[in-house]
PDB file of N, CA and C in Angstrom:
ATOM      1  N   UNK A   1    -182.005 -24.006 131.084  1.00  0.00           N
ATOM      2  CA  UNK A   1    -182.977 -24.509 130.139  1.00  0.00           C
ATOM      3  C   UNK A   1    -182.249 -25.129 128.960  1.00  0.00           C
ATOM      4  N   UNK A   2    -182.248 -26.404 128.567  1.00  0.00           N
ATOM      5  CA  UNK A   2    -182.294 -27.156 127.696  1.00  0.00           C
ATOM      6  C   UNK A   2    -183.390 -27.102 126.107  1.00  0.00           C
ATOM      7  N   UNK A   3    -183.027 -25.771 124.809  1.00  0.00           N
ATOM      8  CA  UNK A   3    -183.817 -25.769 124.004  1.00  0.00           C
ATOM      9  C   UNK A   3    -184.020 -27.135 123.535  1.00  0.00           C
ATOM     10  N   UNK A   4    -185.311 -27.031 122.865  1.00  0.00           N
ATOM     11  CA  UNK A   4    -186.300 -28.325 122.509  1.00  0.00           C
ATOM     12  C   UNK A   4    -185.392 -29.256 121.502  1.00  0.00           C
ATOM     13  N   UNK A   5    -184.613 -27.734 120.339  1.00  0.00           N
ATOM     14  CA  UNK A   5    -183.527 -28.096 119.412  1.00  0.00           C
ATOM     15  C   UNK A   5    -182.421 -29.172 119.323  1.00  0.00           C
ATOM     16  N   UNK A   6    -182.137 -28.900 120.711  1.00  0.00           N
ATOM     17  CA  UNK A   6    -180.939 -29.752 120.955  1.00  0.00           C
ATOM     18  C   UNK A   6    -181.147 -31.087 121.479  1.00  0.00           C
ATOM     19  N   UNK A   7    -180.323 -32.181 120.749  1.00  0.00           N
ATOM     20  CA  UNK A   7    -180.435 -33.209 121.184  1.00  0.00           C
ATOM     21  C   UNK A   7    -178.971 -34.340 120.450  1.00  0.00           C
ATOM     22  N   UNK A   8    -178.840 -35.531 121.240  1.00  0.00           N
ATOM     23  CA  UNK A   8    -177.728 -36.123 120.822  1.00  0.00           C
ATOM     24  C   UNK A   8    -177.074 -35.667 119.306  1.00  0.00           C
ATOM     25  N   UNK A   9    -178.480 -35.843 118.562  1.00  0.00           N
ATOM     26  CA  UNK A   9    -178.022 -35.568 117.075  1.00  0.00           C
ATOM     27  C   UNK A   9    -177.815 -34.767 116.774  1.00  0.00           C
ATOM     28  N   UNK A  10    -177.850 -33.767 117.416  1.00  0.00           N
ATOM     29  CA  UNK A  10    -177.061 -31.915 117.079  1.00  0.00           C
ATOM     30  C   UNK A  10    -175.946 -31.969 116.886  1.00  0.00           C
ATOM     31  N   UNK A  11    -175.455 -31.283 115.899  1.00  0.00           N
ATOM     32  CA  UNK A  11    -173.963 -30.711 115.583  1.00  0.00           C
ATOM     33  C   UNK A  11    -173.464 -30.527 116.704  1.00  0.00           C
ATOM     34  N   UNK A  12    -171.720 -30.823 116.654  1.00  0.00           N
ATOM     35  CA  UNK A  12    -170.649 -30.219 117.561  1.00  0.00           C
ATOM     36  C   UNK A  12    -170.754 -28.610 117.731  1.00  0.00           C
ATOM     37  N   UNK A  13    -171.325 -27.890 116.046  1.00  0.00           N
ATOM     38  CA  UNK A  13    -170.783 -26.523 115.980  1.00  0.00           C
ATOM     39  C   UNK A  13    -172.177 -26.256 116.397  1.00  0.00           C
ATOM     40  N   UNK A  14    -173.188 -26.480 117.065  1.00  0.00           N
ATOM     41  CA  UNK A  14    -174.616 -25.935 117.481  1.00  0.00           C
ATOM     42  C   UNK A  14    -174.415 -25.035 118.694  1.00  0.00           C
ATOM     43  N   UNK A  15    -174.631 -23.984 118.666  1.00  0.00           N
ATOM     44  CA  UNK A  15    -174.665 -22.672 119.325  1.00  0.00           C
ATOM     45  C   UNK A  15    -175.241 -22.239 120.034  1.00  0.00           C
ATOM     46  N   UNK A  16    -176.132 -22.023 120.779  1.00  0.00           N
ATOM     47  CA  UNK A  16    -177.445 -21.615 121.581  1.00  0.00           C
ATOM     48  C   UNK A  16    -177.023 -20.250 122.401  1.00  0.00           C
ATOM     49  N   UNK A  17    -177.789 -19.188 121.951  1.00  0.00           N
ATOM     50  CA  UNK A  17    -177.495 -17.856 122.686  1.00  0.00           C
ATOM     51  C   UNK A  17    -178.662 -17.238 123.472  1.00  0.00           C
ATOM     52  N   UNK A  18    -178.696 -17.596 124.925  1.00  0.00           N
ATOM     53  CA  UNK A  18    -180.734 -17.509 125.107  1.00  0.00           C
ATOM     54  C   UNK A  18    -180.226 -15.680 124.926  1.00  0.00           C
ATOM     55  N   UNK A  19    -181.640 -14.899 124.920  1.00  0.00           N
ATOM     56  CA  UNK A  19    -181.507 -13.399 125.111  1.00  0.00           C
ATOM     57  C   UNK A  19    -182.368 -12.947 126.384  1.00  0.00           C
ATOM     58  N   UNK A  20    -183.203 -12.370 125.682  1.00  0.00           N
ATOM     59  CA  UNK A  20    -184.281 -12.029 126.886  1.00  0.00           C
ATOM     60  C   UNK A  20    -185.264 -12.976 127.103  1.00  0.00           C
ATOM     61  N   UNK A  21    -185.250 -12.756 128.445  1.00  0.00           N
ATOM     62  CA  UNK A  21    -186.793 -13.723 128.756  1.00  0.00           C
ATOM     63  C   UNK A  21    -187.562 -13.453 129.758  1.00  0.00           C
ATOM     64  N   UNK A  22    -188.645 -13.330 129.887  1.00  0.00           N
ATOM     65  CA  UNK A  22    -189.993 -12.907 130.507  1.00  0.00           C
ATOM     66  C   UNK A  22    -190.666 -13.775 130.941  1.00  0.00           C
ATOM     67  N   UNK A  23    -191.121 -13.209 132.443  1.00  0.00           N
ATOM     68  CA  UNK A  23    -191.955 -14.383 132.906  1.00  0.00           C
ATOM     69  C   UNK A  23    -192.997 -14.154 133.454  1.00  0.00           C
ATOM     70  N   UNK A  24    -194.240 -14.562 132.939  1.00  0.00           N
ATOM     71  CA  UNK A  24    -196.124 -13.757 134.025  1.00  0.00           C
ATOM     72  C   UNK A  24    -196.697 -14.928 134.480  1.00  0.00           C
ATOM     73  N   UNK A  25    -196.908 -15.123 135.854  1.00  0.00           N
ATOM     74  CA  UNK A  25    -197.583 -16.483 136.525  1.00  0.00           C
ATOM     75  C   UNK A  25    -196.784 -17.773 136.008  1.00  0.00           C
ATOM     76  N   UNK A  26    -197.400 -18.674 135.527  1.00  0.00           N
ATOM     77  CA  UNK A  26    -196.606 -19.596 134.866  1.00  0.00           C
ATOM     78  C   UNK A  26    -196.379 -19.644 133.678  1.00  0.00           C
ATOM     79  N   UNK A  27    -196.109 -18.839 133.099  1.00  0.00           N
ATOM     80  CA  UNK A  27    -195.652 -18.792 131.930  1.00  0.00           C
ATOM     81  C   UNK A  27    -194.581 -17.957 132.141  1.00  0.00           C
ATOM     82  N   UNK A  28    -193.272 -18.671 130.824  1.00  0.00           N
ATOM     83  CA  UNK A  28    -191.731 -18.003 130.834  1.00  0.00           C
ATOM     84  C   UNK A  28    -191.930 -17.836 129.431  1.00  0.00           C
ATOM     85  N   UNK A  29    -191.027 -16.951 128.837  1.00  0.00           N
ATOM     86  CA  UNK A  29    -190.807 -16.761 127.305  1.00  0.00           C
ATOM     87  C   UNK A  29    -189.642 -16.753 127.408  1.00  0.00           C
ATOM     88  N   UNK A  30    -188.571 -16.981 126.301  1.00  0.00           N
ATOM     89  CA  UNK A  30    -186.812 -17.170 126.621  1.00  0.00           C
ATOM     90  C   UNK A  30    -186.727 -16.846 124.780  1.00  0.00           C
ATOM     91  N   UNK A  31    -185.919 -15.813 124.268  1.00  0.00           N
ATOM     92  CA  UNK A  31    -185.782 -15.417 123.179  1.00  0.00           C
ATOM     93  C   UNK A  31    -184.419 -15.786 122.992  1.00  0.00           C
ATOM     94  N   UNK A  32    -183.903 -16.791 121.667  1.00  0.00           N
ATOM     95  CA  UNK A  32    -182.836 -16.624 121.839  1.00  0.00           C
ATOM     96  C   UNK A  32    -182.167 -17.074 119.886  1.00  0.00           C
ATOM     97  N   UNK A  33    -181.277 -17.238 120.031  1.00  0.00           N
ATOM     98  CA  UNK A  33    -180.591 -17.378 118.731  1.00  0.00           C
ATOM     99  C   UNK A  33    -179.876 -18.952 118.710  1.00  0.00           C
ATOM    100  N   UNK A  34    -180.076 -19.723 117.576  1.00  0.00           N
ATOM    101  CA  UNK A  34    -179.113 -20.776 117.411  1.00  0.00           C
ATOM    102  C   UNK A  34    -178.778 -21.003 116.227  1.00  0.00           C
ATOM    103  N   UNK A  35    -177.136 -21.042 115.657  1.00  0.00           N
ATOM    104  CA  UNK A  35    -176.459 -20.940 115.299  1.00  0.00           C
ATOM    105  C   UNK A  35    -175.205 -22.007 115.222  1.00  0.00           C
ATOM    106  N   UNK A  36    -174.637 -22.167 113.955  1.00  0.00           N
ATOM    107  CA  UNK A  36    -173.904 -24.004 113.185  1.00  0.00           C
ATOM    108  C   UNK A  36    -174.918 -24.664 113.164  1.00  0.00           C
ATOM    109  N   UNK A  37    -175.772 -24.822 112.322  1.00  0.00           N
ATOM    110  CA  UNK A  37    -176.836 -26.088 112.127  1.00  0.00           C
ATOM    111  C   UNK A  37    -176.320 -26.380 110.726  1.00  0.00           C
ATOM    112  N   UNK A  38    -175.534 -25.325 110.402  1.00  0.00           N
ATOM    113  CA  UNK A  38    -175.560 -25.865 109.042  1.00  0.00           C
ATOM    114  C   UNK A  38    -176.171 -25.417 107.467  1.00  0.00           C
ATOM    115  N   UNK A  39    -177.078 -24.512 108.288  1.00  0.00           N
ATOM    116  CA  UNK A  39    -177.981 -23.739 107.337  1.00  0.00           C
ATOM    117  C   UNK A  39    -177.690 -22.111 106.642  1.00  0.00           C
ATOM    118  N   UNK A  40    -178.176 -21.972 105.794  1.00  0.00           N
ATOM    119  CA  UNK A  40    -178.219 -20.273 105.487  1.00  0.00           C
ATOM    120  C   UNK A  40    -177.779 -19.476 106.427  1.00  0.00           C
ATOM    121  N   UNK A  41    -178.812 -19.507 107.209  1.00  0.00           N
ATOM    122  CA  UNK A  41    -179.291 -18.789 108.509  1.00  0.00           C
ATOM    123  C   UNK A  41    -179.202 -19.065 109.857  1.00  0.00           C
ATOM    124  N   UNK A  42    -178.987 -18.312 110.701  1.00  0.00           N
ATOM    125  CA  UNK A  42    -179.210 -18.466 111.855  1.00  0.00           C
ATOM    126  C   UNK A  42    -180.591 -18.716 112.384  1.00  0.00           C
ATOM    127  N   UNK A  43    -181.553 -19.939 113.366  1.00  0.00           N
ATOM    128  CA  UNK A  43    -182.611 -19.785 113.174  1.00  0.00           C
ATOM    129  C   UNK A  43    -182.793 -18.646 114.790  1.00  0.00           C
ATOM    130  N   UNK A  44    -183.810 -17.695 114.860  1.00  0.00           N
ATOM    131  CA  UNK A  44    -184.273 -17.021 115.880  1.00  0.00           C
ATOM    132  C   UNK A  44    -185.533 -17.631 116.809  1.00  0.00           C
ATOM    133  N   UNK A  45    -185.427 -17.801 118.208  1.00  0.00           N
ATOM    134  CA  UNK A  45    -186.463 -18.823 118.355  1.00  0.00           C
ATOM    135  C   UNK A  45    -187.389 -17.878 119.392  1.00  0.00           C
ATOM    136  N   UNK A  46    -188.657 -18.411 120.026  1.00  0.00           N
ATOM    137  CA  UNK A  46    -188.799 -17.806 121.029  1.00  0.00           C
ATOM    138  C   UNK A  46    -189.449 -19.416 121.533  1.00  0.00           C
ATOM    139  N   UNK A  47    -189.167 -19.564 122.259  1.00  0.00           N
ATOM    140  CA  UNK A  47    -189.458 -20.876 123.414  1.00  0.00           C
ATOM    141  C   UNK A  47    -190.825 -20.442 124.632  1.00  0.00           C
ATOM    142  N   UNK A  48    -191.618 -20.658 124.494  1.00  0.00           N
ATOM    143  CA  UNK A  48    -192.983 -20.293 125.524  1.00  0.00           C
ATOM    144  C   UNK A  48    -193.061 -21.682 126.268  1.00  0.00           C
ATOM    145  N   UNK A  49    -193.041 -21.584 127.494  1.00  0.00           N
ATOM    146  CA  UNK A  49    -193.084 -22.415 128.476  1.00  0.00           C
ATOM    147  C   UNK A  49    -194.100 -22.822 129.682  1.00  0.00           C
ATOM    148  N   UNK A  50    -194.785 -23.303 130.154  1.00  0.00           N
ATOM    149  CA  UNK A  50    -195.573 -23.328 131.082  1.00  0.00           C
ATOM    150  C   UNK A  50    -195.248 -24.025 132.331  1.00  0.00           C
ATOM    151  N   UNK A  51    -195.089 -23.638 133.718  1.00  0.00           N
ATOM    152  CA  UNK A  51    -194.354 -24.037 134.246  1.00  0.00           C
ATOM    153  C   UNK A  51    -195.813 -24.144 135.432  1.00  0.00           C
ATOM    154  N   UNK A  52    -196.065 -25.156 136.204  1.00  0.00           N
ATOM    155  CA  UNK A  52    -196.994 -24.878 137.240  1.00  0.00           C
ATOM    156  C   UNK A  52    -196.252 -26.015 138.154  1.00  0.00           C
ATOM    157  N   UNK A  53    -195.906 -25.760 139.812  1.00  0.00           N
ATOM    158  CA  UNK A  53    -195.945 -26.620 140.885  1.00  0.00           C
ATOM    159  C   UNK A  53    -194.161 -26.819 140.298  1.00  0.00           C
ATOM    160  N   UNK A  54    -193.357 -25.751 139.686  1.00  0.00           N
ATOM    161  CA  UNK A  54    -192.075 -26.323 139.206  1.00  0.00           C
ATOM    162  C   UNK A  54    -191.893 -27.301 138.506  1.00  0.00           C
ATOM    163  N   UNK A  55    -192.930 -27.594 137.864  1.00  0.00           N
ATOM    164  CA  UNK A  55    -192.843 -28.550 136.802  1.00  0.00           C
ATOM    165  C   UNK A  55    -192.929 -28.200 134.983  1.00  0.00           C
ATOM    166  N   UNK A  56    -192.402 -27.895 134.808  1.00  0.00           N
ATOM    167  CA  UNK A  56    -192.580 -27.898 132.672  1.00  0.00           C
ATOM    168  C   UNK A  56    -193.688 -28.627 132.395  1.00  0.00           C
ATOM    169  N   UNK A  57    -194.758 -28.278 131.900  1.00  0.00           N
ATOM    170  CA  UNK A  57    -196.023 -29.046 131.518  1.00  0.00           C
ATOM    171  C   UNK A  57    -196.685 -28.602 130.584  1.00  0.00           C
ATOM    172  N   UNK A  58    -196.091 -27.591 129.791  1.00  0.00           N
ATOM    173  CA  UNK A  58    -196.150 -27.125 128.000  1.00  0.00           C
ATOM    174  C   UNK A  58    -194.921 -26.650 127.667  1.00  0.00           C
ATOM    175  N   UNK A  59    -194.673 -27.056 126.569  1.00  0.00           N
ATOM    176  CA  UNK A  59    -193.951 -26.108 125.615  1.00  0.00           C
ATOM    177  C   UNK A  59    -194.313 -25.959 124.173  1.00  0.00           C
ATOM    178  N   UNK A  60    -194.113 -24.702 123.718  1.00  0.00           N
ATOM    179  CA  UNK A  60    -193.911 -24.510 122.362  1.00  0.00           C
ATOM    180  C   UNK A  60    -193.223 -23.531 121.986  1.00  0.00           C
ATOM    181  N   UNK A  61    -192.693 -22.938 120.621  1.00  0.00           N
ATOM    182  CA  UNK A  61    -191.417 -22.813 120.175  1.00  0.00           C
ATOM    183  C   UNK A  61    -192.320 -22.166 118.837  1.00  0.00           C
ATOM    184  N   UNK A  62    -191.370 -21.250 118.188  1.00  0.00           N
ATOM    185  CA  UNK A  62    -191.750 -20.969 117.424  1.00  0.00           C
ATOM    186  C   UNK A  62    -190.207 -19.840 116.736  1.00  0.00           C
ATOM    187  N   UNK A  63    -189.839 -20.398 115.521  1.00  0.00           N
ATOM    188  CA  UNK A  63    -188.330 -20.346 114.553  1.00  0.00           C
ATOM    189  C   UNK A  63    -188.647 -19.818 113.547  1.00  0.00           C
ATOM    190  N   UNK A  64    -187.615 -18.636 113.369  1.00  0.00           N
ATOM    191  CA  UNK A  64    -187.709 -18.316 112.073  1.00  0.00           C
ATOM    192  C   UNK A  64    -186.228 -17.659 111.660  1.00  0.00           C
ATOM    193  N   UNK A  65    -186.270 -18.363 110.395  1.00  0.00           N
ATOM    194  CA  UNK A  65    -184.754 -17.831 109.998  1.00  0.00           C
ATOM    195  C   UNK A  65    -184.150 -16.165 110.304  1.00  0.00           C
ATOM    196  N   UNK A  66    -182.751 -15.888 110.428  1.00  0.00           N
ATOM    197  CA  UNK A  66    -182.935 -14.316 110.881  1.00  0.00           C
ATOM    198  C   UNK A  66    -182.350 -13.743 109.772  1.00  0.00           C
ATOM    199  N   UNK A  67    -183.225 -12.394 109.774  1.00  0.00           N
ATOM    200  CA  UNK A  67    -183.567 -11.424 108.890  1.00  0.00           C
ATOM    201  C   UNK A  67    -181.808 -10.629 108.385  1.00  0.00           C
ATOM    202  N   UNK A  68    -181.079 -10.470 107.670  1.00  0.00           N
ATOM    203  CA  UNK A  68    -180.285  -9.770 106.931  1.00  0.00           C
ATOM    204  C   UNK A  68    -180.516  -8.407 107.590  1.00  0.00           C
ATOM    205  N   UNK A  69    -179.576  -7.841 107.353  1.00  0.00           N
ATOM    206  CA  UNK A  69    -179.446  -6.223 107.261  1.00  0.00           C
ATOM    207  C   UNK A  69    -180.342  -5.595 106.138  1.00  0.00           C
ATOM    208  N   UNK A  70    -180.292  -6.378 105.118  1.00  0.00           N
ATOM    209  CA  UNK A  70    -180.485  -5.785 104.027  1.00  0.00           C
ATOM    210  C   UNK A  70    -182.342  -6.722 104.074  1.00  0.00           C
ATOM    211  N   UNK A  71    -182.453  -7.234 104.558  1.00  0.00           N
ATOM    212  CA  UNK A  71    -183.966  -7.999 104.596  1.00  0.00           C
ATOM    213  C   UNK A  71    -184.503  -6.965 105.829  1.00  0.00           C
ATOM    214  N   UNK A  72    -183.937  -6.430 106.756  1.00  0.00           N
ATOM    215  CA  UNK A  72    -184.787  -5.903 108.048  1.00  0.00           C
ATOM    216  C   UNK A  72    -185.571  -4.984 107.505  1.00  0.00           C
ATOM    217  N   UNK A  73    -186.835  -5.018 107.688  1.00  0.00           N
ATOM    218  CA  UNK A  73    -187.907  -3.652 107.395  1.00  0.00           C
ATOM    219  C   UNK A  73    -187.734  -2.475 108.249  1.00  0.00           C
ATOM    220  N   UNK A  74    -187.411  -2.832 109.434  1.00  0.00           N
ATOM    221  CA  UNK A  74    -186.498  -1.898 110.689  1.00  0.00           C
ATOM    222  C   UNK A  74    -185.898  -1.295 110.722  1.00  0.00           C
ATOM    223  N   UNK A  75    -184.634  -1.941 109.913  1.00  0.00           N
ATOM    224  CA  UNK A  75    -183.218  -1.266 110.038  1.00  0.00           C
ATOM    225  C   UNK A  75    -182.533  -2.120 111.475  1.00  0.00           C
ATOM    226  N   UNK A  76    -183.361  -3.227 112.455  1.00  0.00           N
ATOM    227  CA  UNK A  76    -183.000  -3.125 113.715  1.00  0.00           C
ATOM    228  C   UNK A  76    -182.784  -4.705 112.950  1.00  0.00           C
ATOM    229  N   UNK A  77    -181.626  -5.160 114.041  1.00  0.00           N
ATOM    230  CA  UNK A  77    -181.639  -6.855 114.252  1.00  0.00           C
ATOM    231  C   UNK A  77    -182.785  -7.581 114.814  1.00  0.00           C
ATOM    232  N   UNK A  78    -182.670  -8.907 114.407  1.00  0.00           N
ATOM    233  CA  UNK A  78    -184.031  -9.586 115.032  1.00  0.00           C
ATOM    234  C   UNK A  78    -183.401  -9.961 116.559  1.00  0.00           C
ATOM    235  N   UNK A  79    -182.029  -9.698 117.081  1.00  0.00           N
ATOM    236  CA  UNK A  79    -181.816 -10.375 118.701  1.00  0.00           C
ATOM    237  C   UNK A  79    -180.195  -9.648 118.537  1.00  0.00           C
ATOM    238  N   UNK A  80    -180.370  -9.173 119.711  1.00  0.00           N
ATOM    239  CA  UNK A  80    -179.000  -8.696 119.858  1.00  0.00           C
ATOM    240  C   UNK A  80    -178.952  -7.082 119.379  1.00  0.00           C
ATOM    241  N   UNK A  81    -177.657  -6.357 119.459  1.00  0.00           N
ATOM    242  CA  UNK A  81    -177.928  -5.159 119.047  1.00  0.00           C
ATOM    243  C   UNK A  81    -177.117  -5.021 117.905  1.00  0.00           C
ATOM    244  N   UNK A  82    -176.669  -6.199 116.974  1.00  0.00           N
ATOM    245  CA  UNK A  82    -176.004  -6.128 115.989  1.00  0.00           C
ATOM    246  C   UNK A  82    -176.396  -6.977 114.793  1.00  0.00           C
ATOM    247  N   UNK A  83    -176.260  -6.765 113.643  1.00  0.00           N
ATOM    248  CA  UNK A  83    -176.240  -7.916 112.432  1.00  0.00           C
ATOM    249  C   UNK A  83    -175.433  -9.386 112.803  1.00  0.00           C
ATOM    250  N   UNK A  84    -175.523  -9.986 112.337  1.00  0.00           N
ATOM    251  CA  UNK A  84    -174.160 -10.807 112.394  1.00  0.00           C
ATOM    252  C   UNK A  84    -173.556 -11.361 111.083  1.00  0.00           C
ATOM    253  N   UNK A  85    -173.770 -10.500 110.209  1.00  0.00           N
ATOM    254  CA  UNK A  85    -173.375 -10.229 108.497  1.00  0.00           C
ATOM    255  C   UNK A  85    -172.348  -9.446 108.393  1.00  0.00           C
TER     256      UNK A  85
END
């Protein structure tokens, strides 16, 4: 899978780490992390997909910067089993 993110104009240092991903009928979910954009933050994504007859025929996406150690209400990371602070 090719995130939506990436494209010619992406950074050299652009990162893509998929994590978990889930899949019910045609629909996939793919959780993952991307990282060198350049920003603060790492953004955390989750990518929802619709797949019917093997074809991709929705997507949407939904990013949000990731949470600090010291920002987690948890105590837990938003992906992975570590900070990356």
């Amino acid at each position: 899978m090719i995130p939506s993110i990436c494209s010619r104009a992406s950074p050299a240092t652009l990162k893509y780490e998929p994590g978990l991903i889930v899949a019910d009928g045609d629909f996939v979910i793919v959780h993952g992390r991307f990282s060198g954009l350049g920003r603060p933050k790492s953004w955390i994504a989750a990518d929802i997909l619709r797949i019917v007859d093997r074809v991709l025929v929705e997507h949407w996406d939904v990013l949000q910067g990731e949470a600090s150690q010291a920002e987690s209400k948890s105590g837990l990371p938003m992906f992975g089993g570590s900070f990356t602070e």
